[in-house]
Protein backbone atom coordinates (compact mmCIF):
# COMPACT_ATOMS: atom_id res chain seq x y z
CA UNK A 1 -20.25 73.55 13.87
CA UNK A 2 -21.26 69.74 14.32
CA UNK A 3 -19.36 67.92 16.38
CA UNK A 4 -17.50 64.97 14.41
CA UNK A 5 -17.92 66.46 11.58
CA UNK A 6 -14.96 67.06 9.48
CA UNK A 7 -14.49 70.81 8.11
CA UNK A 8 -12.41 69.45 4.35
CA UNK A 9 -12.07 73.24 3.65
CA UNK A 10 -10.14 74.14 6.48
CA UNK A 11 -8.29 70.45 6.71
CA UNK A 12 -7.52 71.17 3.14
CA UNK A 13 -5.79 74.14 3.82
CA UNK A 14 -4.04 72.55 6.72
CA UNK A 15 -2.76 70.00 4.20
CA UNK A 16 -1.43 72.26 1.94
CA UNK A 17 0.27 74.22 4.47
CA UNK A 18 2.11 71.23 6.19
CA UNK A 19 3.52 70.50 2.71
CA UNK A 20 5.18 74.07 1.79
CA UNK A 21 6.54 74.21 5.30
CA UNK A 22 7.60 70.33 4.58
CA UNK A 23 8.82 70.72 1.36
CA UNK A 24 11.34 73.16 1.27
CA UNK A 25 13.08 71.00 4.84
CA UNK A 26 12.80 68.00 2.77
CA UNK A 27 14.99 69.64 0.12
CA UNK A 28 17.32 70.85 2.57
CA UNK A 29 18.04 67.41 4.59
CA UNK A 30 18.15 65.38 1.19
CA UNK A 31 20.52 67.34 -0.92
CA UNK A 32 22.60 68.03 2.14
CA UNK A 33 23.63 64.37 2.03
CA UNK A 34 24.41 64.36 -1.58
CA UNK A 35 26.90 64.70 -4.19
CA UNK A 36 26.58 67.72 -6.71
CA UNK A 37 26.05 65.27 -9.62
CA UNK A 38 22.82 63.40 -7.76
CA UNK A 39 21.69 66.97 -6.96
CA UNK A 40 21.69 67.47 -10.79
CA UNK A 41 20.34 64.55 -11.82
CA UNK A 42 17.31 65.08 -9.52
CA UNK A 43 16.70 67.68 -6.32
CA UNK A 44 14.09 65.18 -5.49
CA UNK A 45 15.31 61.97 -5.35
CA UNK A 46 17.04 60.24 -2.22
CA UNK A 47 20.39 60.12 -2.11
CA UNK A 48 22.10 56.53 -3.37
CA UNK A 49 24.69 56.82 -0.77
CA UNK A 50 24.48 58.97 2.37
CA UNK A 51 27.95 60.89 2.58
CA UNK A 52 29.02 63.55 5.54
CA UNK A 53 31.46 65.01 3.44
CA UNK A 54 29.05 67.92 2.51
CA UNK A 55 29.45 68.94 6.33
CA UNK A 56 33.12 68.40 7.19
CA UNK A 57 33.44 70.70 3.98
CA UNK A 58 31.25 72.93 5.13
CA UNK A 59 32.84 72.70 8.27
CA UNK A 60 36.51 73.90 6.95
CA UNK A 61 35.05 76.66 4.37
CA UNK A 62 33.04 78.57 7.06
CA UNK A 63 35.07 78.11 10.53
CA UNK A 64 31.71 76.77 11.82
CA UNK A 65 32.85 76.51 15.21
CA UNK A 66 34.18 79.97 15.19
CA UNK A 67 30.44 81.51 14.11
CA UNK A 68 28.66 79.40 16.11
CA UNK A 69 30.17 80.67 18.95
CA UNK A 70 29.66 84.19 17.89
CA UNK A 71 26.13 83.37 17.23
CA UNK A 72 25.66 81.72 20.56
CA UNK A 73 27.03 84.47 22.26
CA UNK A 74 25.05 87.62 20.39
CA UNK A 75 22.09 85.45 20.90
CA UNK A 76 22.30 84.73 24.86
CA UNK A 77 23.45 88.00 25.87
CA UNK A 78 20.69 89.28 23.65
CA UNK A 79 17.92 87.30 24.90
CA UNK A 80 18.96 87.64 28.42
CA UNK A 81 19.40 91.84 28.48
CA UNK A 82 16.03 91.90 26.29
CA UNK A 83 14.34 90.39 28.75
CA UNK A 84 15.74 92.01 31.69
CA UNK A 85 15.00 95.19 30.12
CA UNK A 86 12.35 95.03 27.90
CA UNK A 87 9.62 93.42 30.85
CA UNK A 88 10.83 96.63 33.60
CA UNK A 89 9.96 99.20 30.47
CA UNK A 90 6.49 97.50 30.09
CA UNK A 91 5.53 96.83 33.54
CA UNK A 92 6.52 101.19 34.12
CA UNK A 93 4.06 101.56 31.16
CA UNK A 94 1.70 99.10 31.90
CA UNK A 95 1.22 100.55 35.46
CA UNK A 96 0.84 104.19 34.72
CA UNK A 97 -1.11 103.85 31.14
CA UNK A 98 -3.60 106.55 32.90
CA UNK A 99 -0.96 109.26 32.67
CA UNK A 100 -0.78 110.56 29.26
CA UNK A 101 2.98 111.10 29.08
CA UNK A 102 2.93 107.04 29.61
CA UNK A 103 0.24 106.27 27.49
CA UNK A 104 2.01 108.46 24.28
CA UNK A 105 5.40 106.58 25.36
CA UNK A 106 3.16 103.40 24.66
CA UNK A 107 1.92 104.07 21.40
CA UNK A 108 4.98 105.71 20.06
CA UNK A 109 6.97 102.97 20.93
CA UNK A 110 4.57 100.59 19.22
CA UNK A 111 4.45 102.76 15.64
CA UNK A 112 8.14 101.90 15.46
CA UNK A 113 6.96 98.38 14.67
CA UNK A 114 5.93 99.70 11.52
CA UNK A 115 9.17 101.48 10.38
CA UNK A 116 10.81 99.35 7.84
CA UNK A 117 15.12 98.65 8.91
CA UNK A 118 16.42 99.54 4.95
CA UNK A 119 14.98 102.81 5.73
CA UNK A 120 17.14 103.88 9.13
CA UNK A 121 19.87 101.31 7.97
CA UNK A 122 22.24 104.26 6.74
CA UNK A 123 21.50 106.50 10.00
CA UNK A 124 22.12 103.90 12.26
CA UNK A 125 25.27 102.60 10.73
CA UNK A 126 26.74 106.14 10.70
CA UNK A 127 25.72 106.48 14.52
CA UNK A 128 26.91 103.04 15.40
CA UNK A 129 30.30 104.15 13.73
CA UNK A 130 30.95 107.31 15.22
CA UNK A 131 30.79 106.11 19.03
CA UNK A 132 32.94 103.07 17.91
CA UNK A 133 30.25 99.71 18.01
CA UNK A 134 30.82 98.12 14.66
CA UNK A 135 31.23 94.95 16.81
CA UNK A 136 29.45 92.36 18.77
CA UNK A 137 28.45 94.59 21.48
CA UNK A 138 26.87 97.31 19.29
CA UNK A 139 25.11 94.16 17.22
CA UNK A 140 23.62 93.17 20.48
CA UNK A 141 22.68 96.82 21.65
CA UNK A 142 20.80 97.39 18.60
CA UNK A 143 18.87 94.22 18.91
CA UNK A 144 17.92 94.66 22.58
CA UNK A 145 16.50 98.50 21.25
CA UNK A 146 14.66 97.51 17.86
CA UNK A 147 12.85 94.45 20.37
CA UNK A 148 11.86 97.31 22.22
CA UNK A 149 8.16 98.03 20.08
CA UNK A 150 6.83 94.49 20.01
CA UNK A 151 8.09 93.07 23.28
CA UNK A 152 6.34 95.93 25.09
CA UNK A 153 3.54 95.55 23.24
CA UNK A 154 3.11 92.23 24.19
CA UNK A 155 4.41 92.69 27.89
CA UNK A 156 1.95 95.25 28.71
CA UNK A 157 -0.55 93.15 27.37
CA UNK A 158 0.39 90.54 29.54
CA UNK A 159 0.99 92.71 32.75
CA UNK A 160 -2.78 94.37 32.47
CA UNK A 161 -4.07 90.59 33.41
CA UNK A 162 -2.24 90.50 36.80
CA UNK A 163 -4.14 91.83 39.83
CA UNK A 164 -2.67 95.03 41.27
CA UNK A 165 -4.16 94.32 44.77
CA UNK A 166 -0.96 91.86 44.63
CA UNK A 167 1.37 94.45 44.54
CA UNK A 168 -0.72 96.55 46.82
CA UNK A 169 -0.34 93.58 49.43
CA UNK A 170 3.44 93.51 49.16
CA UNK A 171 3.79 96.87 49.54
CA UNK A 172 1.82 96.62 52.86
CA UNK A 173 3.81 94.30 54.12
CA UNK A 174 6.84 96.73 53.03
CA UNK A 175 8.29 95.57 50.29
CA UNK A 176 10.13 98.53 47.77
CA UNK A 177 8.74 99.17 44.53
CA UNK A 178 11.41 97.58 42.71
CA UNK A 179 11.03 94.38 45.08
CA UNK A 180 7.70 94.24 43.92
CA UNK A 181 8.72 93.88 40.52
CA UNK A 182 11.15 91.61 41.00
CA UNK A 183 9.90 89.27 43.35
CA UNK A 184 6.00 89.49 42.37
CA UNK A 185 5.88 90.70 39.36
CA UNK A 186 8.83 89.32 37.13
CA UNK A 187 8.14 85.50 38.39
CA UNK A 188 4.76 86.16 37.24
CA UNK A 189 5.75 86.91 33.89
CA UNK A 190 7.33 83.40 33.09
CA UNK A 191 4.98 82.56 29.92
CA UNK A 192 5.29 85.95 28.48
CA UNK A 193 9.03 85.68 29.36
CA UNK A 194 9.52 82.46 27.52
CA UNK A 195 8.11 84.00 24.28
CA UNK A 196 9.79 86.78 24.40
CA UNK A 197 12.89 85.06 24.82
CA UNK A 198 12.70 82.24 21.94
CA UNK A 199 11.15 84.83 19.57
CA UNK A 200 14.46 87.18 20.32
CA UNK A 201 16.39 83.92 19.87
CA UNK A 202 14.90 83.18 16.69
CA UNK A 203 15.92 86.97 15.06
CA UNK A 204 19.30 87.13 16.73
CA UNK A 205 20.52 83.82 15.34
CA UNK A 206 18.76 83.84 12.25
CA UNK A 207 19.27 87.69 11.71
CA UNK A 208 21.73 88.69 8.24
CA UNK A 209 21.09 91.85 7.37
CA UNK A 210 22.29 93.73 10.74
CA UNK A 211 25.11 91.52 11.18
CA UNK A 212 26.21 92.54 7.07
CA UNK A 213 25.82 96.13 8.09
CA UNK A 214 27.55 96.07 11.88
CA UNK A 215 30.13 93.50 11.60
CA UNK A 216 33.15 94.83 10.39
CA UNK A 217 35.54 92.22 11.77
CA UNK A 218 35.78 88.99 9.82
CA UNK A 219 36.41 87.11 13.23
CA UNK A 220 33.07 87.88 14.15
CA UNK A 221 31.00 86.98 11.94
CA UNK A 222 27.89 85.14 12.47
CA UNK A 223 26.49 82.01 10.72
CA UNK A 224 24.05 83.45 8.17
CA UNK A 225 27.14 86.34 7.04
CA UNK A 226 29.56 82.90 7.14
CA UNK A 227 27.12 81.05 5.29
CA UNK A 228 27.27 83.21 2.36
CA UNK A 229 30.39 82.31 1.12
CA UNK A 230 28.89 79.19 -0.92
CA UNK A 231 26.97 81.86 -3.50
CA UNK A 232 29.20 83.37 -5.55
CA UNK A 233 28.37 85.37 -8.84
CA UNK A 234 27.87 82.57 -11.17
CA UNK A 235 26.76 79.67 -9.31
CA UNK A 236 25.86 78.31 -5.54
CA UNK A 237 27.12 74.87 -4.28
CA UNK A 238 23.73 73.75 -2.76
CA UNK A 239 24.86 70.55 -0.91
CA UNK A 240 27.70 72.75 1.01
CA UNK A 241 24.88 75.46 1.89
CA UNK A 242 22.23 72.86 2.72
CA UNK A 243 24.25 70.80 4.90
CA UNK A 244 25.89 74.03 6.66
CA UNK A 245 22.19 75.54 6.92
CA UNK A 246 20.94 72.37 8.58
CA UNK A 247 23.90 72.69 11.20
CA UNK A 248 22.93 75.99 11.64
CA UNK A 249 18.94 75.41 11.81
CA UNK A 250 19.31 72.36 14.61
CA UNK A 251 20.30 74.31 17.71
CA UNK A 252 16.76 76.60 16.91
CA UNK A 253 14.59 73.79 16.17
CA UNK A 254 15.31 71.80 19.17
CA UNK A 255 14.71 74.70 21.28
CA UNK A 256 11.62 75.62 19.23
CA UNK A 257 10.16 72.34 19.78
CA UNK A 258 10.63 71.84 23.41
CA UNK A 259 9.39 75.28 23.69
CA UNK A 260 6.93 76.17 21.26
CA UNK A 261 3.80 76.11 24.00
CA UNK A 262 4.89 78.74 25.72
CA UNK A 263 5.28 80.71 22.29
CA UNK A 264 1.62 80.12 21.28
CA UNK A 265 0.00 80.73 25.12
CA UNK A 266 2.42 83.51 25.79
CA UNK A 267 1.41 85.54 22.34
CA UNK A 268 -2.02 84.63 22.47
CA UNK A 269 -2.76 86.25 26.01
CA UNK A 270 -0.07 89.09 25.59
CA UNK A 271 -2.50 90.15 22.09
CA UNK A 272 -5.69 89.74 23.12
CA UNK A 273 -5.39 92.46 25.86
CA UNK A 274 -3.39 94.84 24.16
């Protein structure tokens, strides 16, 4: 390809996928500032007078502040023990991938990537309800196991790139196998660790369906479950559920967008050596 020359086909198709990722946040923020009789008259238009009644509504309907805190909570301890966890499963795999008990551990754990949730949801809600964690801590168990297939995929990825004469060094100068991990080998994995993280994040906070099927408290109910109280059988007050899903979506993007680097480095190197 010439250099300076533009490529229309492929600037095209950037175009048009900017706006469909625009769009629908443009509907969101403008209708969230509305009145239900501007939303009728057009979903399109500006508002004529910005209001933040929408959210104080939204606010009182939902106990906001009581979800977001369960959110927050499910979300850190999530990200934090998938982490922890996930990157000391990989590195055992990554290291050993010559044995073949390892290497069948590998791939097995990488097919569950491709069993769909609807078809295990009745197995594991039975399972969860039998040892007694239909609650937050059984939400964030399940989350830290079903990360399990893709975060080792892309950990031992990631781990492959770094030289074992490091570890070989360290171990010289007598450091313990586990010190090896954690003082060579899990500072190493910062990038990796920074994807894995937000991507977690991202499912944990976003997630609906596992919360629906674990949560059996009201009191802790996440955003999305909360959320759902402004659809009803017969109609759906959009300004209440567009100004309560851009309170919702705010925390995520901020992070996203101070973060998103290590997302696209982090993936890119974890794949390409898998």
């Amino acid at each position: 390809m010439k250099i300076g020359k533009t490529n229309w086909p492929v600037t095209l198709l950037l175009i048009a996928g900017t706006i469909l990722i625009l769009f629908p946040l443009y509907i969101t923020v403008v209708n969230a500032f509305k009145t239900p009789a501007e939303t009728a008259e057009s979903i399109l238009a500006l508002p004529v007078e910005w209001t933040f009644n929408n959210f104080t509504t939204a606010i009182e309907m939902t106990n906001f502040f009581n979800a977001f805190g369960n959110s927050f909570y499910i979300t850190i301890v999530t990200v934090v023990f998938t982490v922890l966890t996930n990157s000391l499963v990989a590195y055992a795999i990554a290291r050993n991938m010559h044995k073949k008990a390892y290497k069948f551990l590998f791939y097995y754990l990488v097919s569950a990537m491709f069993v769909p949730f609807p078809i295990i949801m009745l197995p594991i809600v039975n399972q969860m309800s039998s040892i007694g964690l239909m609650n937050q801590n059984g939400l964030i168990l399940l989350y830290i196991v079903y990360g399990l297939s893709f975060n080792v995929f892309l950990y031992v990825g990631y781990i492959k790139t770094i030289p074992k004469e490091l570890e070989e060094a360290a171990i010289v100068d007598g450091c313990t196998r586990w010190g090896v991990f954690w003082r060579i080998i899990f500072p190493m994995l910062s990038p990796i660790n920074a994807t894995v993280g937000i991507l977690t994040a991202l499912w944990a906070w976003n997630d609906f369906l596992l919360p629906l099927v674990i949560l059996s408290d009201r009191g802790d109910h996440t955003l999305p479950l909360v959320q759902y109280v402004f659809q009803s059988q017969f109609a759906t007050n959009y300004n209440l559920a567009f100004s309560s899903y851009l309170m919702a979506l705010l925390p995520m993007l901020v992070l996203y967008l101070f973060l998103q680097k290590w997302i696209i480095s982090g993936v890119t190197q974890g794949a390409i050596k898998s």
